[in-house]
PDB file of N, CA and C in Angstrom:
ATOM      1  N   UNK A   1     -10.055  14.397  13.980  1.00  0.00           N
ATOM      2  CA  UNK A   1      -9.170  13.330  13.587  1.00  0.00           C
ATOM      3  C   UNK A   1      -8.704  13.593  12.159  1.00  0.00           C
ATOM      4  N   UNK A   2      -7.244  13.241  11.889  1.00  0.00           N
ATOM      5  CA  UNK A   2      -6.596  13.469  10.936  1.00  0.00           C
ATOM      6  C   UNK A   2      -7.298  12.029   9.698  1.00  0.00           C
ATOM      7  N   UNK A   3      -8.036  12.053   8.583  1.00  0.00           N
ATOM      8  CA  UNK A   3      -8.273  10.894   7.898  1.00  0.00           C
ATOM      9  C   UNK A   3      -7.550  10.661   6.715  1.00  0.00           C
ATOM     10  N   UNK A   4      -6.872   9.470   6.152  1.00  0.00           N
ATOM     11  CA  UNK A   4      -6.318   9.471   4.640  1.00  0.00           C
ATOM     12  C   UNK A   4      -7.892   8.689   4.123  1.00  0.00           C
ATOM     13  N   UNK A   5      -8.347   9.370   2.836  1.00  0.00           N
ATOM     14  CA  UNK A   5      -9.184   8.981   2.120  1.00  0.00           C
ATOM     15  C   UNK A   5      -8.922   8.819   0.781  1.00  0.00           C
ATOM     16  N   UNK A   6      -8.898   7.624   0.121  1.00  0.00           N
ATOM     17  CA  UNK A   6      -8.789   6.987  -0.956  1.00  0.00           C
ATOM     18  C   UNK A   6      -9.951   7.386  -1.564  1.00  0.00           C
ATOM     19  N   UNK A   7     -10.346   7.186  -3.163  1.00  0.00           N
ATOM     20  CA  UNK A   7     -11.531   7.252  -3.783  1.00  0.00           C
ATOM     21  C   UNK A   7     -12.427   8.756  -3.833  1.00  0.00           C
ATOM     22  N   UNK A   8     -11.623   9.581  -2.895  1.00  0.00           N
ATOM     23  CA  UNK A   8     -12.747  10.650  -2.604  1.00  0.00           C
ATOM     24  C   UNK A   8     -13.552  11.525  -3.601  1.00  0.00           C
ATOM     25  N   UNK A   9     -13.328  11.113  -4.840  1.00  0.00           N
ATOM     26  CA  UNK A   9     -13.663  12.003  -5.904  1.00  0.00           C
ATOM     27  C   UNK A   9     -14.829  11.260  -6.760  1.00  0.00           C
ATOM     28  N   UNK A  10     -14.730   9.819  -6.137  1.00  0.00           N
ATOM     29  CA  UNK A  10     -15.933   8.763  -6.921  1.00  0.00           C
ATOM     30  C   UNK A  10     -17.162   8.975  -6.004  1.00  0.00           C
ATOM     31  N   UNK A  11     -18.514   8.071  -6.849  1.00  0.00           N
ATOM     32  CA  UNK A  11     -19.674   8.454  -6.020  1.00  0.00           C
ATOM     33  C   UNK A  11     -19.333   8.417  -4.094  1.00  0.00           C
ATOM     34  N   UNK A  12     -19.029   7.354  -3.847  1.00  0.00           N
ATOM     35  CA  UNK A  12     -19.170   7.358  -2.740  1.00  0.00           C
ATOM     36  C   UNK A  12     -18.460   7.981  -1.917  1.00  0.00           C
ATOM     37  N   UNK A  13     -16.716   7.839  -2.459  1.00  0.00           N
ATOM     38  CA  UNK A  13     -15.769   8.775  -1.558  1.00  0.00           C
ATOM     39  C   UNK A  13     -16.917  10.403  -1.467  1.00  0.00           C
ATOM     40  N   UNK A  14     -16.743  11.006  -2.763  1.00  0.00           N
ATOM     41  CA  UNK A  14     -17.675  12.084  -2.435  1.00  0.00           C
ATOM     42  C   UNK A  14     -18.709  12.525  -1.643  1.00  0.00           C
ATOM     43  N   UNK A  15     -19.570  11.552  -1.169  1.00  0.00           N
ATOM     44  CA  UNK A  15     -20.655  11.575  -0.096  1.00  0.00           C
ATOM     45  C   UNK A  15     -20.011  11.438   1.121  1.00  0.00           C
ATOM     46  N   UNK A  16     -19.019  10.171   1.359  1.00  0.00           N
ATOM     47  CA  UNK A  16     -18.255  10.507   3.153  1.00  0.00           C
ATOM     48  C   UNK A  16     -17.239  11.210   2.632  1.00  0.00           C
ATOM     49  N   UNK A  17     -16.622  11.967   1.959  1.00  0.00           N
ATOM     50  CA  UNK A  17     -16.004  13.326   1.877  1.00  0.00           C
ATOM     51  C   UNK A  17     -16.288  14.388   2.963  1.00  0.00           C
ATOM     52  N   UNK A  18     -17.652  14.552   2.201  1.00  0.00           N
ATOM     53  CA  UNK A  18     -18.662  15.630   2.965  1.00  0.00           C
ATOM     54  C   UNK A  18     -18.963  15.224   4.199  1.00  0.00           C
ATOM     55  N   UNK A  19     -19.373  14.379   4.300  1.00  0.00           N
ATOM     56  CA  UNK A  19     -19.677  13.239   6.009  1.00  0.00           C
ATOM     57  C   UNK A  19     -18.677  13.638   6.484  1.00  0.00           C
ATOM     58  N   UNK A  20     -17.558  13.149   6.460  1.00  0.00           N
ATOM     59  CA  UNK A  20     -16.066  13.788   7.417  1.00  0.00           C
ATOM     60  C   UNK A  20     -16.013  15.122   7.559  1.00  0.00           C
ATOM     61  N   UNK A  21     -16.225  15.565   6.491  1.00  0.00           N
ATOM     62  CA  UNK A  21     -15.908  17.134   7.086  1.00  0.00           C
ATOM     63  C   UNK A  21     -16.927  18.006   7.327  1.00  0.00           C
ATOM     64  N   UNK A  22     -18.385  17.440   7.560  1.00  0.00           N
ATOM     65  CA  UNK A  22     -19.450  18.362   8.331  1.00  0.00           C
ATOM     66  C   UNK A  22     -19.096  17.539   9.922  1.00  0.00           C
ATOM     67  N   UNK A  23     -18.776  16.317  10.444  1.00  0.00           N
ATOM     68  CA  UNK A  23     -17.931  15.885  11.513  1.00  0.00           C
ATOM     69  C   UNK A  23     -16.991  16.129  12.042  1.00  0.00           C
ATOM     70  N   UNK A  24     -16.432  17.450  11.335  1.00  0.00           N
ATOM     71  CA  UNK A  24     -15.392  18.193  11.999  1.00  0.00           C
ATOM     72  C   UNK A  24     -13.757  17.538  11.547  1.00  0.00           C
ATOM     73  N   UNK A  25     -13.692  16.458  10.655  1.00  0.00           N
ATOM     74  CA  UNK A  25     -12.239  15.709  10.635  1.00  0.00           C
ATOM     75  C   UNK A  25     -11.872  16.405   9.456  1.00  0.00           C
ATOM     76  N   UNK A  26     -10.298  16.697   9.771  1.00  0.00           N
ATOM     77  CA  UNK A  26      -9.379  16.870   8.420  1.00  0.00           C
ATOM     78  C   UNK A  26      -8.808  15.736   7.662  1.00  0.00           C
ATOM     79  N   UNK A  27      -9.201  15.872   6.577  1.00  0.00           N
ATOM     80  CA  UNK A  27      -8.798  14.963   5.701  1.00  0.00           C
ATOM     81  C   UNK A  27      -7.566  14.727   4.394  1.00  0.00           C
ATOM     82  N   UNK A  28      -6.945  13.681   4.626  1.00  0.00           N
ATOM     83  CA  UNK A  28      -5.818  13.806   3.081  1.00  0.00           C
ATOM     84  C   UNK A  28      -6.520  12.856   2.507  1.00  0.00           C
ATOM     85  N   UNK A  29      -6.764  13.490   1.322  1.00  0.00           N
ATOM     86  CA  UNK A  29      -6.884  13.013  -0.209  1.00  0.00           C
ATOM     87  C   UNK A  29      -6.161  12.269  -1.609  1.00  0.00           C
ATOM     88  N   UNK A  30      -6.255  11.332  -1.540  1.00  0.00           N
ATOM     89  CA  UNK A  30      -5.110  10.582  -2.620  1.00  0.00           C
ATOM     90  C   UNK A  30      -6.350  10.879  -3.948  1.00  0.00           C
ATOM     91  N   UNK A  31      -5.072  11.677  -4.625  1.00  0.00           N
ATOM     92  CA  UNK A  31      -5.615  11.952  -6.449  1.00  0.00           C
ATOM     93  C   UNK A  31      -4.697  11.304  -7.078  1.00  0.00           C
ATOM     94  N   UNK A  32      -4.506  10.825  -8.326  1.00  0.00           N
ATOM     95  CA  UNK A  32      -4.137  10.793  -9.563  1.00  0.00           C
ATOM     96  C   UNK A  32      -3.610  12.212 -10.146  1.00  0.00           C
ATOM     97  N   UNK A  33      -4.163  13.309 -10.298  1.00  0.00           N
ATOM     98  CA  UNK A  33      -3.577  14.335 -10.328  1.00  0.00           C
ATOM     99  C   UNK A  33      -4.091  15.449  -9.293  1.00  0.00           C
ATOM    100  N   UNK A  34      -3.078  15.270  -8.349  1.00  0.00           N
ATOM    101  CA  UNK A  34      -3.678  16.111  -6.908  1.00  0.00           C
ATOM    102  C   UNK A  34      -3.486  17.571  -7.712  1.00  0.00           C
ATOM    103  N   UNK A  35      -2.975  18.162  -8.135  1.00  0.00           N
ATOM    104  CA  UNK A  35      -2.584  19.536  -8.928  1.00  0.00           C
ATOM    105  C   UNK A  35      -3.935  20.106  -9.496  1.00  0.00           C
ATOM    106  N   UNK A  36      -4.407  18.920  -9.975  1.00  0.00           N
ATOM    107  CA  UNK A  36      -5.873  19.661 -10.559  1.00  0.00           C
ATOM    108  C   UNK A  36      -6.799  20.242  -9.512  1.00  0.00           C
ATOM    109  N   UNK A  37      -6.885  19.887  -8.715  1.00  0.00           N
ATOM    110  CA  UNK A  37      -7.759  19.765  -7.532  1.00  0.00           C
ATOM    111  C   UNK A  37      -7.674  21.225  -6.818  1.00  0.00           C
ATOM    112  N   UNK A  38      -8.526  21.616  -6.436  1.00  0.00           N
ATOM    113  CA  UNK A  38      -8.561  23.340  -6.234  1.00  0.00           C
ATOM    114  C   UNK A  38      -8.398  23.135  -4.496  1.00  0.00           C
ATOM    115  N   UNK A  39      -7.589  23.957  -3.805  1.00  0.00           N
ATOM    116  CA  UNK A  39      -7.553  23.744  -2.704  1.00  0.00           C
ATOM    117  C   UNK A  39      -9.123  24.624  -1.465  1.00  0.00           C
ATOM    118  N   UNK A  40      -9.632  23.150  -0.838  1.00  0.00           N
ATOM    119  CA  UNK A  40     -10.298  23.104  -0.215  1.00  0.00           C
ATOM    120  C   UNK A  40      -9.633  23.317   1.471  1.00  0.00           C
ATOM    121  N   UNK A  41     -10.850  24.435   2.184  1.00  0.00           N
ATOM    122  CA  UNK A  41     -10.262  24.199   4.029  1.00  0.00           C
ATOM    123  C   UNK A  41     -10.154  22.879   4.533  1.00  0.00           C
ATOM    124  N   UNK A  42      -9.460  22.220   5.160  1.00  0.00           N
ATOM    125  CA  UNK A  42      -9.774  20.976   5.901  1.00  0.00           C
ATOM    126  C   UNK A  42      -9.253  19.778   4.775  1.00  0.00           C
ATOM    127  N   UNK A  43      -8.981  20.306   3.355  1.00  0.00           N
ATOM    128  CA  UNK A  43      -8.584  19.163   2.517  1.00  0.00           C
ATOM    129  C   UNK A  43      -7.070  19.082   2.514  1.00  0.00           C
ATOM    130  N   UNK A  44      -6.304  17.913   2.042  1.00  0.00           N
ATOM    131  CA  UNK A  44      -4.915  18.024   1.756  1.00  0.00           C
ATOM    132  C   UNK A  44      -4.954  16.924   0.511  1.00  0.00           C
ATOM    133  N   UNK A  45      -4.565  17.302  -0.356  1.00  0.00           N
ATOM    134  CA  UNK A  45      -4.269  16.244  -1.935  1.00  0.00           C
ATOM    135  C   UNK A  45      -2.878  15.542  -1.738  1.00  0.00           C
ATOM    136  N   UNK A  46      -2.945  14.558  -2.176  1.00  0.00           N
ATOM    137  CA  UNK A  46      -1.634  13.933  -2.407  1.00  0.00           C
ATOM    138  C   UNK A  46      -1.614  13.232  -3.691  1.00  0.00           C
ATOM    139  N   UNK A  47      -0.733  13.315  -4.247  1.00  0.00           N
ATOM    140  CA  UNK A  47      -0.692  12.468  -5.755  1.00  0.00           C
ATOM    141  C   UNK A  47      -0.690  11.067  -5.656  1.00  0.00           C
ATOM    142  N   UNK A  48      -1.207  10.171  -6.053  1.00  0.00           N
ATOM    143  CA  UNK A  48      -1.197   8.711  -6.047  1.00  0.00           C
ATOM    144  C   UNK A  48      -1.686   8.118  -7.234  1.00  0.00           C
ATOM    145  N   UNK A  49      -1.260   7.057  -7.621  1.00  0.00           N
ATOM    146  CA  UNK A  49      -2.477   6.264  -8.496  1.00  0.00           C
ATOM    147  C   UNK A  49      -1.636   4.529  -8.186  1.00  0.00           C
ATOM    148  N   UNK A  50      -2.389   4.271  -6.823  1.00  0.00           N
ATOM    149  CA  UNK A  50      -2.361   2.995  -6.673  1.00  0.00           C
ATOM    150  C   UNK A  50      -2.339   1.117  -8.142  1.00  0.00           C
ATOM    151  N   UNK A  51      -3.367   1.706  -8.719  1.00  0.00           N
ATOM    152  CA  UNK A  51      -3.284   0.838  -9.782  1.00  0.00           C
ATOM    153  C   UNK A  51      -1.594   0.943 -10.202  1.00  0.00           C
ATOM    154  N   UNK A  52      -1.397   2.089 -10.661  1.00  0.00           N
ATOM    155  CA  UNK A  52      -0.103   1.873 -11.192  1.00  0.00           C
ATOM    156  C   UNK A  52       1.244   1.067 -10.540  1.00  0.00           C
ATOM    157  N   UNK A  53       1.095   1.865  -9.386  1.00  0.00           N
ATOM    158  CA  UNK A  53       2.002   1.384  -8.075  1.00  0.00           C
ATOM    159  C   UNK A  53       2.257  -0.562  -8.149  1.00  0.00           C
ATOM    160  N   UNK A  54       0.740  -0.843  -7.730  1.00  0.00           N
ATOM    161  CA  UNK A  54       0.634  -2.187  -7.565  1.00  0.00           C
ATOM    162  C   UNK A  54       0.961  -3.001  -9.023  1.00  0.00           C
ATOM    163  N   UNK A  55       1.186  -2.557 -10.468  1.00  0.00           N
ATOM    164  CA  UNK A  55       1.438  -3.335 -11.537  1.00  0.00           C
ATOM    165  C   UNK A  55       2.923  -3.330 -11.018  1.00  0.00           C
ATOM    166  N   UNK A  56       3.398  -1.874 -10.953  1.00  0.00           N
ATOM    167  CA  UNK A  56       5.385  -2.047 -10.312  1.00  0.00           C
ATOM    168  C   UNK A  56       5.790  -2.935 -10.210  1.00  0.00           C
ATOM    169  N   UNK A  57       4.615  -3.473  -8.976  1.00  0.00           N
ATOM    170  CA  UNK A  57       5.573  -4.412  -7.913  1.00  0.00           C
ATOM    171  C   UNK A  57       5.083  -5.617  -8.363  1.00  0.00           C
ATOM    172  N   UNK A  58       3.898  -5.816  -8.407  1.00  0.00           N
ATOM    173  CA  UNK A  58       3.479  -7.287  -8.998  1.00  0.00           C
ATOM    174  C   UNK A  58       2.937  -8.051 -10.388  1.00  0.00           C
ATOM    175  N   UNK A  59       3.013  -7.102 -11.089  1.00  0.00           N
ATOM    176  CA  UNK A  59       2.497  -6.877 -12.857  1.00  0.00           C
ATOM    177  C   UNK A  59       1.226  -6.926 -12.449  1.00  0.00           C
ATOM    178  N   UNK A  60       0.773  -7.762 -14.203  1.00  0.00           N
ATOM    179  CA  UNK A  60      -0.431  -7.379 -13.994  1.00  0.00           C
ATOM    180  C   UNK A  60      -1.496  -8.423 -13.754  1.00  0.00           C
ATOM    181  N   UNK A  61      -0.349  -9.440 -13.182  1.00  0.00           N
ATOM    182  CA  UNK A  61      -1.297 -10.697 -12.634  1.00  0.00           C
ATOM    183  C   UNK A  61      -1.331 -10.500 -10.851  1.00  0.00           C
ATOM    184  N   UNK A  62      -1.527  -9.216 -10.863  1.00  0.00           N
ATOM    185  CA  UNK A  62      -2.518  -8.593  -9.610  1.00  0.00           C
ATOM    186  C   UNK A  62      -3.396  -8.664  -9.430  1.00  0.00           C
ATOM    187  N   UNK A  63      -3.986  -7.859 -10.841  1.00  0.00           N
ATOM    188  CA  UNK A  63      -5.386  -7.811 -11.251  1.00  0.00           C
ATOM    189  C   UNK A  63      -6.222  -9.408 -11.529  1.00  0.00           C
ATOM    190  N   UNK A  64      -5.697 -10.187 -11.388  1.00  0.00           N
ATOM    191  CA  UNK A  64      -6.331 -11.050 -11.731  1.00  0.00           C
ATOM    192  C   UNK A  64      -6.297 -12.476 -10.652  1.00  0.00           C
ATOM    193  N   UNK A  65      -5.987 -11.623  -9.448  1.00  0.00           N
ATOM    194  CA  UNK A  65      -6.554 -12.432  -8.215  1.00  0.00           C
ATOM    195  C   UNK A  65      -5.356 -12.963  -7.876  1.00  0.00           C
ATOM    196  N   UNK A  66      -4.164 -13.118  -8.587  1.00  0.00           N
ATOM    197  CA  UNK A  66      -3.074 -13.839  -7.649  1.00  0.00           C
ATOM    198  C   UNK A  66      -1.959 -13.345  -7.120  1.00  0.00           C
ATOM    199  N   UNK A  67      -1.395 -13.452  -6.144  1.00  0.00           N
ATOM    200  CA  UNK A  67      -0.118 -13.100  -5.572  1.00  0.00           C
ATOM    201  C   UNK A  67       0.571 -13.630  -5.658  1.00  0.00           C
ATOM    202  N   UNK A  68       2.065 -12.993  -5.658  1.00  0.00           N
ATOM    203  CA  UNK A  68       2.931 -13.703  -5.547  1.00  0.00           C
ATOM    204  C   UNK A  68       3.470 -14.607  -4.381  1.00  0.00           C
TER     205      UNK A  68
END
């Protein structure tokens, strides 16, 4: 199975990182700077940084529990 994985570089993404891919799944990877990231078999990087994204659209009274 094809997986998108968020976080994969923090404690935990890092542990089901490895979990997925001794399970046989290929995985895409959302980085902040996917470029840094050395290319792995079975990995795919994509550039992201959600925090930022979500101030875009909703500032920064996101972070602080309310929606619009």
């Amino acid at each position: 199975m094809r997986i998108l994985l968020t976080g994969a570089s923090g404690f935990i993404g890092r542990h089901l990182r490895a979990a997925l891919l001794a399970a046989g799944h290929t995985l895409v990877l959302t980085a902040r700077g996917a470029a840094a990231h050395a290319p792995e078999p079975g990995l795919r990087y994509i550039e992201a940084d959600f925090s930022r994204d979500v101030e875009r659209r909703y500032g920064a009274r996101a972070w602080r529990g309310s929606t619009p």
